[in-house]
C-alpha atoms as a PDB file:
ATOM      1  CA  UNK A   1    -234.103 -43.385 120.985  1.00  0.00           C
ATOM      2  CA  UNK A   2    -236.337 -43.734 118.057  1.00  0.00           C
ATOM      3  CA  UNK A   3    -238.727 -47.009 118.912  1.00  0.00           C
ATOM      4  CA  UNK A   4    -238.737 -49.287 115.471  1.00  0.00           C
ATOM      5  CA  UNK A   5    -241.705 -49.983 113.606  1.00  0.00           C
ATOM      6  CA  UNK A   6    -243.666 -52.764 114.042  1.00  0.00           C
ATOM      7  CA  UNK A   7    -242.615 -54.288 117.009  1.00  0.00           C
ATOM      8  CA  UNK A   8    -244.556 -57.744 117.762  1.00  0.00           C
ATOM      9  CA  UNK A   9    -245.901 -58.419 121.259  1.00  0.00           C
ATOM     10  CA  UNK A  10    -246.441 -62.429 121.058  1.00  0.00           C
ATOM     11  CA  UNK A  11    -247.809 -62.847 124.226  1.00  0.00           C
ATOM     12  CA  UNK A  12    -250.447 -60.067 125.449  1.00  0.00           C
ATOM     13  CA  UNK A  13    -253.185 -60.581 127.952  1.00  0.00           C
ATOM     14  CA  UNK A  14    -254.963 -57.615 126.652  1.00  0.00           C
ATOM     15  CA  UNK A  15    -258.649 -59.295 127.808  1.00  0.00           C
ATOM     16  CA  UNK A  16    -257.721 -59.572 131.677  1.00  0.00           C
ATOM     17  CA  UNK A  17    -259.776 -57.925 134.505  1.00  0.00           C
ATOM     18  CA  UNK A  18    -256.678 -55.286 134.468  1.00  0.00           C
ATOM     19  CA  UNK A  19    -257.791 -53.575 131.151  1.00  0.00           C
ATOM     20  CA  UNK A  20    -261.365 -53.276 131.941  1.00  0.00           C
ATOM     21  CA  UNK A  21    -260.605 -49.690 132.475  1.00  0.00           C
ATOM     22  CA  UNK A  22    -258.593 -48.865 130.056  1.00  0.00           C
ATOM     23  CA  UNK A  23    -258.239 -51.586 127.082  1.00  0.00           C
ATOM     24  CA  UNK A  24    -258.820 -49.615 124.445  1.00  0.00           C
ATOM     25  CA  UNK A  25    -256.117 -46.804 125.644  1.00  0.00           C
ATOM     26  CA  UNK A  26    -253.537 -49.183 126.254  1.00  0.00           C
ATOM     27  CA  UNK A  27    -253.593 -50.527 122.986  1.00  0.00           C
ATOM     28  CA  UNK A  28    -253.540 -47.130 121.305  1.00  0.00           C
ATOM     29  CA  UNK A  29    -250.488 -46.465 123.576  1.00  0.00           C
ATOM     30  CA  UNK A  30    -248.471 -49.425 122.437  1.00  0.00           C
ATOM     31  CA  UNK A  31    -249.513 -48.523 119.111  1.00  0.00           C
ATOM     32  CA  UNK A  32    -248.382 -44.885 119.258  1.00  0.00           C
ATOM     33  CA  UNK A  33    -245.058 -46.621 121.167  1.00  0.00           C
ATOM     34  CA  UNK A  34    -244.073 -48.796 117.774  1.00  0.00           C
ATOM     35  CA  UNK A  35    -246.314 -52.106 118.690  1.00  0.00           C
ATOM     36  CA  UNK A  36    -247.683 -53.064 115.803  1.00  0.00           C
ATOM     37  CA  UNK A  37    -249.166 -56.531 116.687  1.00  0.00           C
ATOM     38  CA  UNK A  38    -250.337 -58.040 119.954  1.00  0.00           C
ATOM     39  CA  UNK A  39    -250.578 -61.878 120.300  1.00  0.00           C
ATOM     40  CA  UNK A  40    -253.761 -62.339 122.843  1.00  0.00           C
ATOM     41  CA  UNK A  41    -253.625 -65.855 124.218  1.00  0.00           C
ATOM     42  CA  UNK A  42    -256.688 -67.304 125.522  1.00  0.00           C
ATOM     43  CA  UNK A  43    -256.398 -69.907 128.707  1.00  0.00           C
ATOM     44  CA  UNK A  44    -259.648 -71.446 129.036  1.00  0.00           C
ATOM     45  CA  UNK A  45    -262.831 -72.017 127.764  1.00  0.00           C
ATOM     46  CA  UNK A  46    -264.731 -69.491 129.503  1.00  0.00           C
ATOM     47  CA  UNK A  47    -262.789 -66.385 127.864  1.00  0.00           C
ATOM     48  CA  UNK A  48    -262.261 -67.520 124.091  1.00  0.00           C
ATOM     49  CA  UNK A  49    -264.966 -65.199 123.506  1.00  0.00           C
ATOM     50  CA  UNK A  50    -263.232 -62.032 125.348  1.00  0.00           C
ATOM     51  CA  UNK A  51    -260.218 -62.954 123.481  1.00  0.00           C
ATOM     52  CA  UNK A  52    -261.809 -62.864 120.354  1.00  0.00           C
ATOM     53  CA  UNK A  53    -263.733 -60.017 121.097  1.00  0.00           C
ATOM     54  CA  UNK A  54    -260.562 -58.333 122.116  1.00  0.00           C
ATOM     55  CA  UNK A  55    -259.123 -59.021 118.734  1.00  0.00           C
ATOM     56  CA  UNK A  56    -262.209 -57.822 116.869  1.00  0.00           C
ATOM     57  CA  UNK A  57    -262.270 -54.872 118.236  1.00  0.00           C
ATOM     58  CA  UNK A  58    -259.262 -53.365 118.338  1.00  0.00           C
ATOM     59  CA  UNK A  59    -256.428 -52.822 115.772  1.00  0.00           C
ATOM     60  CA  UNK A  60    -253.523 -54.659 116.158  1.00  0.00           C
ATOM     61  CA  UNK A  61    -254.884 -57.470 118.087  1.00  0.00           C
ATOM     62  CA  UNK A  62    -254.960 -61.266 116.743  1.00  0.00           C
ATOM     63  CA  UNK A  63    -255.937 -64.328 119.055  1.00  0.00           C
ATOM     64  CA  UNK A  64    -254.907 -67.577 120.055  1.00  0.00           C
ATOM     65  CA  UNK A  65    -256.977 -70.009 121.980  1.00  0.00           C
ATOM     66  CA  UNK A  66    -255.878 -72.859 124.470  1.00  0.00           C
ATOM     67  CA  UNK A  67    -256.224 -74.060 127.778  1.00  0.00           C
ATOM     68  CA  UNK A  68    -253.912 -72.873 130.307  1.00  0.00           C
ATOM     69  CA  UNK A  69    -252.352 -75.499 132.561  1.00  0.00           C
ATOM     70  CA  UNK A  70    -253.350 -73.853 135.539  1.00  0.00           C
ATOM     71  CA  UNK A  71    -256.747 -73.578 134.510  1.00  0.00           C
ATOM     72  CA  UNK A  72    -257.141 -77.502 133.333  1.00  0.00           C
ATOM     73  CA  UNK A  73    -258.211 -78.251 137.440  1.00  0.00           C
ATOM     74  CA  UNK A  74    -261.496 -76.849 136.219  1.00  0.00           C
ATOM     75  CA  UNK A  75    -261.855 -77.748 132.689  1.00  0.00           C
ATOM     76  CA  UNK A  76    -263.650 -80.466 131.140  1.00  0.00           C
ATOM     77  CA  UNK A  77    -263.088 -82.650 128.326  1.00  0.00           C
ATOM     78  CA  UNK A  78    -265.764 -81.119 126.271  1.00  0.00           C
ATOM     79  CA  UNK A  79    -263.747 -78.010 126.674  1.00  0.00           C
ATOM     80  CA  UNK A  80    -261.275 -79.201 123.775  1.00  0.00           C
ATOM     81  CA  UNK A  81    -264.154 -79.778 121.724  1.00  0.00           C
ATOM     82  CA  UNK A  82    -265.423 -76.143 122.081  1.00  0.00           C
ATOM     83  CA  UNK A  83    -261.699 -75.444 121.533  1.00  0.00           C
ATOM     84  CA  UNK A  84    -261.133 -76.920 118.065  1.00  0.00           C
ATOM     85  CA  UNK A  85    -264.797 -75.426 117.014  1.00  0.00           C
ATOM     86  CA  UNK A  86    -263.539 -71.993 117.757  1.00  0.00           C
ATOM     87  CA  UNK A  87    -260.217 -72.721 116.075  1.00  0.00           C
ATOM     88  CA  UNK A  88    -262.030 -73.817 113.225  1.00  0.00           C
ATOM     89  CA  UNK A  89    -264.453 -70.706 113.211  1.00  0.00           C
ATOM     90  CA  UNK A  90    -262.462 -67.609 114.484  1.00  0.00           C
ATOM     91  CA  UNK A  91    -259.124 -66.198 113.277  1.00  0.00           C
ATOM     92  CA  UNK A  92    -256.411 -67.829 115.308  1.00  0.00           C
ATOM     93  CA  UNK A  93    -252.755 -67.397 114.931  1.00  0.00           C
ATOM     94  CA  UNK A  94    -251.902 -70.534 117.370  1.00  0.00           C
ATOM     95  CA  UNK A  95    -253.045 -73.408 119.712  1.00  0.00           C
ATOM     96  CA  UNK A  96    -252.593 -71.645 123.570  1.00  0.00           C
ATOM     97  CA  UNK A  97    -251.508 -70.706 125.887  1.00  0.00           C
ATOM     98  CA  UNK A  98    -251.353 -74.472 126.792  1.00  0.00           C
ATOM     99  CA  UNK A  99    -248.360 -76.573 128.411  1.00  0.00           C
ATOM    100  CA  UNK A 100    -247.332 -77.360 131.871  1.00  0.00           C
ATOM    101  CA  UNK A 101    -246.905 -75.473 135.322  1.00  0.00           C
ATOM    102  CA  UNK A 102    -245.054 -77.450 138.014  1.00  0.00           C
ATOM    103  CA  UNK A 103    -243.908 -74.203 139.717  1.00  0.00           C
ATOM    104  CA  UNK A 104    -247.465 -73.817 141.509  1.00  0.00           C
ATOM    105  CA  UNK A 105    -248.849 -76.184 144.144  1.00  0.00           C
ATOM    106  CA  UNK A 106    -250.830 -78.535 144.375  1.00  0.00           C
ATOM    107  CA  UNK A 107    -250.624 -79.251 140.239  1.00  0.00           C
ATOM    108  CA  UNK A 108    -252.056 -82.487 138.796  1.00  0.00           C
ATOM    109  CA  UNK A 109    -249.286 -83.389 136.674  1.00  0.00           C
ATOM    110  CA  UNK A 110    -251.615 -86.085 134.725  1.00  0.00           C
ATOM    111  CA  UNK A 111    -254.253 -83.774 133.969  1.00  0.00           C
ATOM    112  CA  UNK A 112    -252.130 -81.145 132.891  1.00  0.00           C
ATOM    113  CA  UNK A 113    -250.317 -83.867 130.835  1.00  0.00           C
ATOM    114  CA  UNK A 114    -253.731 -85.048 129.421  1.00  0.00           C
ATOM    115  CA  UNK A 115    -255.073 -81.146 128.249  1.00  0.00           C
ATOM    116  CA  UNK A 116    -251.326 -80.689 126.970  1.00  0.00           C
ATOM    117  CA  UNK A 117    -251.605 -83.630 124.655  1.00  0.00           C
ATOM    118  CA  UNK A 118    -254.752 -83.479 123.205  1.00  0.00           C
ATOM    119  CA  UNK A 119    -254.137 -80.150 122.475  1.00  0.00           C
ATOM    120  CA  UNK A 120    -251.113 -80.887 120.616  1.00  0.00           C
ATOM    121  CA  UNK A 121    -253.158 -83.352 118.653  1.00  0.00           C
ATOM    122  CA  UNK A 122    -255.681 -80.239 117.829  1.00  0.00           C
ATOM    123  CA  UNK A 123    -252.603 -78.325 116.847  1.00  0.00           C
ATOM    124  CA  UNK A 124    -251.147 -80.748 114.911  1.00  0.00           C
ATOM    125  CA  UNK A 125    -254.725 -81.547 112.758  1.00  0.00           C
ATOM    126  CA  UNK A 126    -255.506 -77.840 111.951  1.00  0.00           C
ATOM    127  CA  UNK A 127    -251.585 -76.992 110.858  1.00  0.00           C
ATOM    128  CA  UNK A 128    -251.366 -74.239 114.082  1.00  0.00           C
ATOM    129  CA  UNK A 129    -248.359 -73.611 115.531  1.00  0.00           C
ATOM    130  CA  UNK A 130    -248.600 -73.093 119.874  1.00  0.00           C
ATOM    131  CA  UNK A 131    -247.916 -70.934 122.533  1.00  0.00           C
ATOM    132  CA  UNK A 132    -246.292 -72.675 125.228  1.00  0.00           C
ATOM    133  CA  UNK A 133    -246.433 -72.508 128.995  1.00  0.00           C
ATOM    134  CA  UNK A 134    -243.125 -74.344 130.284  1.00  0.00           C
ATOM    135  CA  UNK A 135    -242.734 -73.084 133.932  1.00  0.00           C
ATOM    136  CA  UNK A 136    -240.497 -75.432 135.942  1.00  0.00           C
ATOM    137  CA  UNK A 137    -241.373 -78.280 133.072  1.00  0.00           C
ATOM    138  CA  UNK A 138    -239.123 -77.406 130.338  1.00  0.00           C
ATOM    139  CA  UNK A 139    -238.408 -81.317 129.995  1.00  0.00           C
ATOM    140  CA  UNK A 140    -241.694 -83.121 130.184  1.00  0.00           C
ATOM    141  CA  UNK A 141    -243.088 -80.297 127.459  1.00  0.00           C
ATOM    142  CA  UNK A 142    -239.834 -81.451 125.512  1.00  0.00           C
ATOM    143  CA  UNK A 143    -240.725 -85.098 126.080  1.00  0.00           C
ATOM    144  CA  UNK A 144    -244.679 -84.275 124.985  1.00  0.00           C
ATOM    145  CA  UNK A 145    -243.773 -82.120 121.629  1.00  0.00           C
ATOM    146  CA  UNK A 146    -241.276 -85.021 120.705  1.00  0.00           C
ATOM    147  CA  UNK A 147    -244.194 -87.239 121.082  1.00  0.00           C
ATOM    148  CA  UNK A 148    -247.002 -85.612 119.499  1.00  0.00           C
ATOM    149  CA  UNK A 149    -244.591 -83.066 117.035  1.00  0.00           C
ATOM    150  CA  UNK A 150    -246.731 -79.677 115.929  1.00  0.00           C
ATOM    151  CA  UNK A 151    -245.690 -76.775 113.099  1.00  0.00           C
ATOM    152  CA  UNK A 152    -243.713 -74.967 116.163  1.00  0.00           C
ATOM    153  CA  UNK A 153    -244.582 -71.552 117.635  1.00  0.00           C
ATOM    154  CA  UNK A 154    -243.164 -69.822 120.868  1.00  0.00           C
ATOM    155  CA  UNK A 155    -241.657 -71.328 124.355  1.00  0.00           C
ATOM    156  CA  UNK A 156    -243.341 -68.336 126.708  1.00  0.00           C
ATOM    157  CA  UNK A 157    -241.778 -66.746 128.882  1.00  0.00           C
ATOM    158  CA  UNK A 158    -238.498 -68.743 128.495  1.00  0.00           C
ATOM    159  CA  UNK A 159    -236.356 -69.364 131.825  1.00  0.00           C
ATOM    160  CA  UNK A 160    -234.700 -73.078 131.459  1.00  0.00           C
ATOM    161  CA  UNK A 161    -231.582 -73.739 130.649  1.00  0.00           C
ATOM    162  CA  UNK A 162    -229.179 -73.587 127.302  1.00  0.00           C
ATOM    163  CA  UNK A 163    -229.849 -77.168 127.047  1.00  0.00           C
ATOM    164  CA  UNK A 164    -233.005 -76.854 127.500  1.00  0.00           C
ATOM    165  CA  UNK A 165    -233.135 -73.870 124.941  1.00  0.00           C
ATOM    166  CA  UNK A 166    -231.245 -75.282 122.338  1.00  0.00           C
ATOM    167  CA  UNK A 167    -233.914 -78.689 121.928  1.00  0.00           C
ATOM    168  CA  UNK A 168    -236.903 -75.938 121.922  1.00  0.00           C
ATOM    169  CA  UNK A 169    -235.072 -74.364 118.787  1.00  0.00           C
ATOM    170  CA  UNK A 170    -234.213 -78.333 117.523  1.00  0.00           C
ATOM    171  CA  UNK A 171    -237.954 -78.366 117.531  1.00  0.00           C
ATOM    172  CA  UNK A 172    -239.074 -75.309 115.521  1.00  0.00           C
ATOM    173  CA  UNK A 173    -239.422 -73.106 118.557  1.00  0.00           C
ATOM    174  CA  UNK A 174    -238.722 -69.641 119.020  1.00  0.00           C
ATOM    175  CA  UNK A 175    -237.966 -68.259 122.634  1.00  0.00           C
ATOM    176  CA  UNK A 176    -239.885 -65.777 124.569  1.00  0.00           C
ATOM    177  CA  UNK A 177    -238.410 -63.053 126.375  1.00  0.00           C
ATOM    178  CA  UNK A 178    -240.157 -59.646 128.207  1.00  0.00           C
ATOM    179  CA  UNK A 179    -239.727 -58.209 131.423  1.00  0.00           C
ATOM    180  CA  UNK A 180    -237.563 -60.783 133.292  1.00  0.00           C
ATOM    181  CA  UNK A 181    -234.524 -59.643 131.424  1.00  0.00           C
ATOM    182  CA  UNK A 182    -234.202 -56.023 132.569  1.00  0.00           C
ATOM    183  CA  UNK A 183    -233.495 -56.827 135.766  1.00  0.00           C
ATOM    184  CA  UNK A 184    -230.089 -56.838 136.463  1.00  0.00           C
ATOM    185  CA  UNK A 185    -230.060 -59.778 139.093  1.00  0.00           C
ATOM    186  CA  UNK A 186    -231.518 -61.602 136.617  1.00  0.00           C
ATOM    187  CA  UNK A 187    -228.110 -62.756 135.374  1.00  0.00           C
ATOM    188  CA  UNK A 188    -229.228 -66.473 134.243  1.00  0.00           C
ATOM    189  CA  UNK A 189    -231.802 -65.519 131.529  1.00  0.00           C
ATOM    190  CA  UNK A 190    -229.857 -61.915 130.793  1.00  0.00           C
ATOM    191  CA  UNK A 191    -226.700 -64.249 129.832  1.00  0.00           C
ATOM    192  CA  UNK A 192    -229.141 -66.537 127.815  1.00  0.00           C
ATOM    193  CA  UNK A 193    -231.023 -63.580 126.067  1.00  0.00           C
ATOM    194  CA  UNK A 194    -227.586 -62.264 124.655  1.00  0.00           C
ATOM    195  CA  UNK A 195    -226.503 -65.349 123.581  1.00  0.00           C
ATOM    196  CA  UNK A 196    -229.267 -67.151 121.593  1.00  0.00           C
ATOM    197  CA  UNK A 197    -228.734 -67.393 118.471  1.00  0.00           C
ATOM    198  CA  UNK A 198    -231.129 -63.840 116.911  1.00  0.00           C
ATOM    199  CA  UNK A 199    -232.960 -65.946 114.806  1.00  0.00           C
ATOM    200  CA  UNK A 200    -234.662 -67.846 117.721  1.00  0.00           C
ATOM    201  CA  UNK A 201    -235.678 -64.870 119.699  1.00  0.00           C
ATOM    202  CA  UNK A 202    -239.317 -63.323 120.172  1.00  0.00           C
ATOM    203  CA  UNK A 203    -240.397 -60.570 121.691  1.00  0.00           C
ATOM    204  CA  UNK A 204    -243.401 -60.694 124.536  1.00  0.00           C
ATOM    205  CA  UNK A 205    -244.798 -58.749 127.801  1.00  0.00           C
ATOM    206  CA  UNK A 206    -246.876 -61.370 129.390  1.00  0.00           C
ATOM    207  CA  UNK A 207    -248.744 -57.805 130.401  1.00  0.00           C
ATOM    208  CA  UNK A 208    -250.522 -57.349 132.774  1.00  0.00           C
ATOM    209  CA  UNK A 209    -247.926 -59.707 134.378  1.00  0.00           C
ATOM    210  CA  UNK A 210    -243.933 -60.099 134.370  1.00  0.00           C
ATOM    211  CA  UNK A 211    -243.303 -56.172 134.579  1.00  0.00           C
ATOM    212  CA  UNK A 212    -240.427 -54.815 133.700  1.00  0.00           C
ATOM    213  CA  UNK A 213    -237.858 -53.613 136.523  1.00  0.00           C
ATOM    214  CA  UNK A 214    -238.952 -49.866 135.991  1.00  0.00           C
ATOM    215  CA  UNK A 215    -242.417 -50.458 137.066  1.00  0.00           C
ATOM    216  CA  UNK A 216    -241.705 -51.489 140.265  1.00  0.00           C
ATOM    217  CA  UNK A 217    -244.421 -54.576 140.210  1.00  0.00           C
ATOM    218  CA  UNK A 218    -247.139 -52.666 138.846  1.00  0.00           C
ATOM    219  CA  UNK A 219    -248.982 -53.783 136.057  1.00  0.00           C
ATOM    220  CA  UNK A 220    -247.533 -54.283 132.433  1.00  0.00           C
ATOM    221  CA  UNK A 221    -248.693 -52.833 129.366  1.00  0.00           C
ATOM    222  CA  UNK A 222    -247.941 -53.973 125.562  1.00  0.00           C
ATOM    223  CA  UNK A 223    -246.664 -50.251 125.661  1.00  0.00           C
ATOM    224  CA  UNK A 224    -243.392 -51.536 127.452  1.00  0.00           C
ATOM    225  CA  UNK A 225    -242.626 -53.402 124.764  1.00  0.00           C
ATOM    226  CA  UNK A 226    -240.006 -50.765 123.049  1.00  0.00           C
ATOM    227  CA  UNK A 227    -238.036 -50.398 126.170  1.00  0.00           C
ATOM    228  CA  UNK A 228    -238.023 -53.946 127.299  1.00  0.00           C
ATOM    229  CA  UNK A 229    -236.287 -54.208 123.297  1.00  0.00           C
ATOM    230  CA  UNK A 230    -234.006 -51.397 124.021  1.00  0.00           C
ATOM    231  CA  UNK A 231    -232.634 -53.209 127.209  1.00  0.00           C
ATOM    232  CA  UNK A 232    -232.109 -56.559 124.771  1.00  0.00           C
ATOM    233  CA  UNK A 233    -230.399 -54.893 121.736  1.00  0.00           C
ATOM    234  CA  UNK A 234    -227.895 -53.409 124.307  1.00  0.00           C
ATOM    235  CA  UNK A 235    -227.496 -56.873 126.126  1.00  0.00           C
ATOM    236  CA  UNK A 236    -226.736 -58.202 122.768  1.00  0.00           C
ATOM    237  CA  UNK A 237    -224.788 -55.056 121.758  1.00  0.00           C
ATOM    238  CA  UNK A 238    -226.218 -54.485 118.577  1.00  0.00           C
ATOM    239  CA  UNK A 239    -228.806 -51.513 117.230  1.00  0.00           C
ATOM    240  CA  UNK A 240    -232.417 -51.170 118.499  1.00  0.00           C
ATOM    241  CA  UNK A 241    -233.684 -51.551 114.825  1.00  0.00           C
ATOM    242  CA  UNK A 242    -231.662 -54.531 113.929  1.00  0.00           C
ATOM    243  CA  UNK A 243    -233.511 -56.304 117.433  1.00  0.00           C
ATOM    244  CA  UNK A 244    -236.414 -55.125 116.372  1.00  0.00           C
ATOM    245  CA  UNK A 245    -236.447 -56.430 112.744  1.00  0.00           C
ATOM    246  CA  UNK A 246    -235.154 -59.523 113.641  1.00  0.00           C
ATOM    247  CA  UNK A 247    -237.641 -60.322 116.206  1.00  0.00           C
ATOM    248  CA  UNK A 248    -240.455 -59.353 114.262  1.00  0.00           C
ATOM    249  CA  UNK A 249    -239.427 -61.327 110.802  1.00  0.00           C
ATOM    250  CA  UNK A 250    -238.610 -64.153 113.871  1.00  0.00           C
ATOM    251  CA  UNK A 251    -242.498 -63.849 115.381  1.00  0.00           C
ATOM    252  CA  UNK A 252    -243.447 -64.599 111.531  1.00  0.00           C
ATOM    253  CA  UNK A 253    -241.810 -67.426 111.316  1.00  0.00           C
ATOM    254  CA  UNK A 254    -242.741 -68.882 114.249  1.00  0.00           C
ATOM    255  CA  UNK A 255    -246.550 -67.745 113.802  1.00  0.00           C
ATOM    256  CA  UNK A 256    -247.103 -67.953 109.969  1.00  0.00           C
ATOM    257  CA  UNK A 257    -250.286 -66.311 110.209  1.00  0.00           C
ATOM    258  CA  UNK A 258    -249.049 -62.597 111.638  1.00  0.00           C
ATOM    259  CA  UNK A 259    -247.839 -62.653 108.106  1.00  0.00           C
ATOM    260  CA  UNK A 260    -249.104 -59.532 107.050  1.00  0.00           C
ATOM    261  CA  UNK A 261    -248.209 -57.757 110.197  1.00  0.00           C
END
């Protein structure tokens, strides 16, 4: 198998307490594996400046900032301030990770509403597209991006339904899918990831989380990225470097900025 050039990874935690080790190796590797951009997302105030030291630092690497829902429990308003300033003053490629987590309890579904919003309204004044956070909300982020419409960008770590899909794409959205798919029991998203239409498919690791079935639970790396594509192009039955050209040109579109990568 001969990994294609250029693969995008548009959704890398490359800053987390995981890397501290190794950050600079891992990157390298995913390099060396055919990764030629990394999408760092930050997800609260406290580590814009990891992410954009991340990004500074080493090749390959562009940022995003944003508030994660899970994080907005211990944010404060003045955080969104801080977050258009660093829009405004660092290289940024989107609005996020932001969006809405009912899967983990207790959530505050009004506050998480309340840090979604106004960061749509951020995205929508500085022409950013966003990185989205839907888990077990794929409807009330719907309802909140018909209200307060942005330039697009990427549903993370997809996992709704076709329904659900299809009004994401209605919307400018591209889809994200990693790890999840190689596992066989994971028929749902599997069935979805071969069917989308190719144009609304992006590629991602979510590393150091949502491993791949191979590794057993242990931590991702942006270096899974080819063989997380391989397992896609043969769900969707067609060649390796068709996938990855597509999904690349895709991550583009959806993220004007990576542009040049």
């Amino acid at each position: 198998m001969i990994d294609p050039p250029g693969l995008i990874d548009t959704h890398c935690h490359l800053d987390a307490a995981e890397f501290d080790a190794d950050r600079e190796a891992v990157a390298a590797e995913a390099r060396s594996a055919g990764v030629g951009t990394m999408v760092v997302p930050a997800v609260a105030r406290d580590n814009f400046d990891a992410v954009a030291a991340v990004c500074r630092d080493i090749p390959g690497c562009v940022a995003a900032f944003g508030i994660h829902p899970l994080r907005v429990d211990r944010a404060l308003e003045q955080d969104l301030e801080a977050l258009r300033r660093k829009l405004r003053s660092d290289p940024a490629v989107a609005v996020g990770e932001i969006g809405l987590d009912f899967f983990v309890l207790p959530h505050d579904v009004a506050r998480q509403t309340f840090f979604l919003v106004e960061q749509l309204k951020i995205a929508r004044e500085l022409g950013l597209p966003v990185l989205l956070h839907v888990r077990r909300a794929a409807d009330a982020v719907l309802k909140q991006l018909r209200l307060t419409p942005v330039p697009g960008g990427v549903a993370h770590a997809f996992n709704g339904s076709r329904q659900q899909a299809d009004e994401f794409i209605k919307l400018g959205f591209k889809l994200g899918f990693g790890g999840t798919l190689t596992a066989p029991r994971a028929t749902r998203i599997r069935e979805l990831a071969a069917t989308l239409p190719l144009d609304a498919i992006v590629l991602e690791t979510d590393a150091p989380d949502i491993p791949p079935a191979w590794l057993n639970r242990g931590r991702n790396t942006p270096g899974e990225l080819p063989r997380i594509a391989a397992t896609l192009a043969e769900l969707r039955r067609i060649t390796l470097e068709r996938l990855g050209q597509a999904t690349s040109a895709n991550a583009r579109a959806a993220l004007p900025r990576l542009a040049g990568s």
